[in-house]
Structures are given as structure tokens and as C-alpha cells.
Protein backbone atom coordinates (compact mmCIF):
# COMPACT_ATOMS: atom_id res chain seq x y z
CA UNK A 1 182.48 -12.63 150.51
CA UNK A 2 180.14 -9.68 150.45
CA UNK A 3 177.02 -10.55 148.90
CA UNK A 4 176.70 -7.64 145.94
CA UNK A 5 174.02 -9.26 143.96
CA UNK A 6 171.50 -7.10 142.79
CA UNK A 7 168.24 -9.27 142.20
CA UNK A 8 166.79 -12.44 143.40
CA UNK A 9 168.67 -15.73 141.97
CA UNK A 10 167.19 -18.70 140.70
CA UNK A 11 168.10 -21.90 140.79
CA UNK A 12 168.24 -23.41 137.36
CA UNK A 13 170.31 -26.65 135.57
CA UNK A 14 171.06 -24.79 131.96
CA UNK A 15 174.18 -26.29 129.49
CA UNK A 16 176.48 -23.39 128.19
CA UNK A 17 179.49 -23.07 126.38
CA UNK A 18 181.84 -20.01 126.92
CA UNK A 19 185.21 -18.87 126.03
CA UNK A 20 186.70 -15.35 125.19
CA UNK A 21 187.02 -15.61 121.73
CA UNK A 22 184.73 -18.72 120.70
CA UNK A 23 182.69 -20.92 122.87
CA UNK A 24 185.28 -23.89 123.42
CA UNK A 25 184.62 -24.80 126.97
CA UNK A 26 181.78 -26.18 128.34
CA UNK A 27 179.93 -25.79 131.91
CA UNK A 28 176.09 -25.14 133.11
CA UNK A 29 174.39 -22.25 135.05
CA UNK A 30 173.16 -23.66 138.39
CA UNK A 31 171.58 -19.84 139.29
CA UNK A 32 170.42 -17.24 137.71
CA UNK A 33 169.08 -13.45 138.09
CA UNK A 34 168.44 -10.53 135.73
CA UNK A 35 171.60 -9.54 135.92
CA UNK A 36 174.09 -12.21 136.25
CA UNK A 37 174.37 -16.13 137.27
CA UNK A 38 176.79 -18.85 138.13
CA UNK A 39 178.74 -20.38 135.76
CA UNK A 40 179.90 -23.77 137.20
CA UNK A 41 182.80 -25.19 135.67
CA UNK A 42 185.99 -26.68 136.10
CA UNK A 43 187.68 -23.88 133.49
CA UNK A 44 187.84 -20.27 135.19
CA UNK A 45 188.94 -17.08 133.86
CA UNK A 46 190.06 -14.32 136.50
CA UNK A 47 187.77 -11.61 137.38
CA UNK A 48 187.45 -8.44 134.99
CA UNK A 49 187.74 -11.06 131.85
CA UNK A 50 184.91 -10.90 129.22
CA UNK A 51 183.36 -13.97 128.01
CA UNK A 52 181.27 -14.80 125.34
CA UNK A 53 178.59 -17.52 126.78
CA UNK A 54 175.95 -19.72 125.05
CA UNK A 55 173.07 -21.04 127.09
CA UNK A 56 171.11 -23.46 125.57
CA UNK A 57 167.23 -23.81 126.73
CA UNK A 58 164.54 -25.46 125.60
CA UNK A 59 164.12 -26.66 121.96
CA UNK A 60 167.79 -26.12 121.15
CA UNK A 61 167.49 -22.56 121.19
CA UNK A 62 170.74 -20.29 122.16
CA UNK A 63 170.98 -17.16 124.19
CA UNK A 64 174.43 -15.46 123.01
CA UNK A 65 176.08 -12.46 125.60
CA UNK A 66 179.16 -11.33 127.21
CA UNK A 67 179.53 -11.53 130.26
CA UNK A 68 182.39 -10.25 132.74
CA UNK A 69 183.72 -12.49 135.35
CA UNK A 70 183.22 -11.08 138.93
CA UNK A 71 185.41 -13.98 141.09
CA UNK A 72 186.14 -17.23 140.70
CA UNK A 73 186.11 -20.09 142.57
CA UNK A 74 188.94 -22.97 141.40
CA UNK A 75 188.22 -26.42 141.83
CA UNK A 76 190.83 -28.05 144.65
CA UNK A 77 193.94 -29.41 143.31
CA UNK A 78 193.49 -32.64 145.40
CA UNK A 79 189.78 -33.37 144.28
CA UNK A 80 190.56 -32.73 140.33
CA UNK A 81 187.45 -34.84 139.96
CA UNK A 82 185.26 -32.49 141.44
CA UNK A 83 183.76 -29.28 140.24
CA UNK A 84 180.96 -28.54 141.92
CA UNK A 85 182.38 -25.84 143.96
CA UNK A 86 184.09 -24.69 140.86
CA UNK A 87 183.02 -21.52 138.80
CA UNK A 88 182.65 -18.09 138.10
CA UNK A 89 180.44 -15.57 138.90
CA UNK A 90 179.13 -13.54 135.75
CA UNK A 91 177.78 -10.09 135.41
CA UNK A 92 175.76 -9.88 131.98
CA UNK A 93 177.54 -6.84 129.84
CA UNK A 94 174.82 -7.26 127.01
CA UNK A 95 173.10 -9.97 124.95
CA UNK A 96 174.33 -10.33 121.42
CA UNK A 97 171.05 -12.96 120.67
CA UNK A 98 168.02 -14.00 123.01
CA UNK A 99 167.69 -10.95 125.24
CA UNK A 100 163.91 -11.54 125.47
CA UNK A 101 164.13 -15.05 125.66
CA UNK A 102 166.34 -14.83 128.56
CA UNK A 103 163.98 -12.21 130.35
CA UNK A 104 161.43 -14.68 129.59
CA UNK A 105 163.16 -17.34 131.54
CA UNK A 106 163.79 -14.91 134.44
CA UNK A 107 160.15 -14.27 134.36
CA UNK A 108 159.22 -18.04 134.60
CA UNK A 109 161.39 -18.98 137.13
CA UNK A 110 160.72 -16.15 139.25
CA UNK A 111 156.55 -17.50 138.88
CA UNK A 112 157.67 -20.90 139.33
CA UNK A 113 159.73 -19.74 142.80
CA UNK A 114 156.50 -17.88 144.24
């Protein structure tokens, strides 16, 4: 795969829920940039799709955007207990809560990678 990020990723360990038209399914963001991250999870959704995706951070607070799948990754059919390989790769569309927050964590990971 071409890499077609734009920005540096971080790595990160961030609970989020996500679905298209509620937030039924649950998975965690293991990197993240400005303008996207990696939503791994053993539920996918094929590329072009637009999610709406919680991430919880600290304190129980709740960044709410869409998102648009890029690719997916399946997990194997013969190691069903494994997802870390699993995912979806998410471009952020716009924030519909927690913009700032979520440039906020950008900013402190990005200090904490340096």
C-alpha cells in the first residue's frame, strides 16, 4: 500500500465507539495524526463509508466526528480470535464535539514524541 498520510502519526491506546448511524460497536485508536488515525477493530466498514466515532480521553470526556473509511484491513477467518491486524483507516470529515480537545491531544503527543 502507498503510504498517503499527510502528517506525522502517533501512537496512542484511546477506547472509541463507532457506527454509521449510532455508536454500537466498539474498538480503540492505536495511531493518530491531525488528520486521520487507525481504528482497530474486529468490525470494518468498506472504504468511502462515513462513520460517526466517539473517542473517549481522559476524565470521561468524548470527542464526537465523522470520519470516512479509507481501507480496511479484516481480521483472518482462521484466527477469529485475533484482531490486532484488524481495522480501518479513517480520514476525519469534521468534528461534531471536541475539535480543540482533539488538537490538544495531537499537540501533546506530538511534545511527548520529540
Amino acid at each position: 500500500m502507498d503510504n498517503l498520510r499527510w502528517g506525522k502519526r502517533f501512537p496512542t491506546d484511546l477506547k472509541a465507539r463507532f457506527g454509521v448511524e449510532s455508536c454500537s460497536a466498539g474498538g480503540s485508536i492505536d495511531d493518530l495524526s491531525v488528520f486521520g488515525f487507525f481504528l482497530r477493530s474486529s468490525r470494518s466498514y468498506p472504504p468511502s463509508t462515513l462513520l460517526k466515532i466517539e473517542i473517549c480521553v481522559e476524565e470521561g470526556r468524548i470527542i464526537t466526528l465523522v470520519g470516512s473509511v479509507q481501507w480496511n484491513q479484516e481480521r483472518k477467518k482462521f484466527l477469529f480470535w485475533v484482531t490486532k491486524e484488524a481495522g480501518m483507516g479513517i480520514k476525519i470529515e469534521h468534528f461534531l464535539s471536541g475539535q480543540e480537545e482533539y488538537d490538544n491531544l495531537c499537540q501533546q503527543l506530538c511534545r511527548t514524541a520529540a
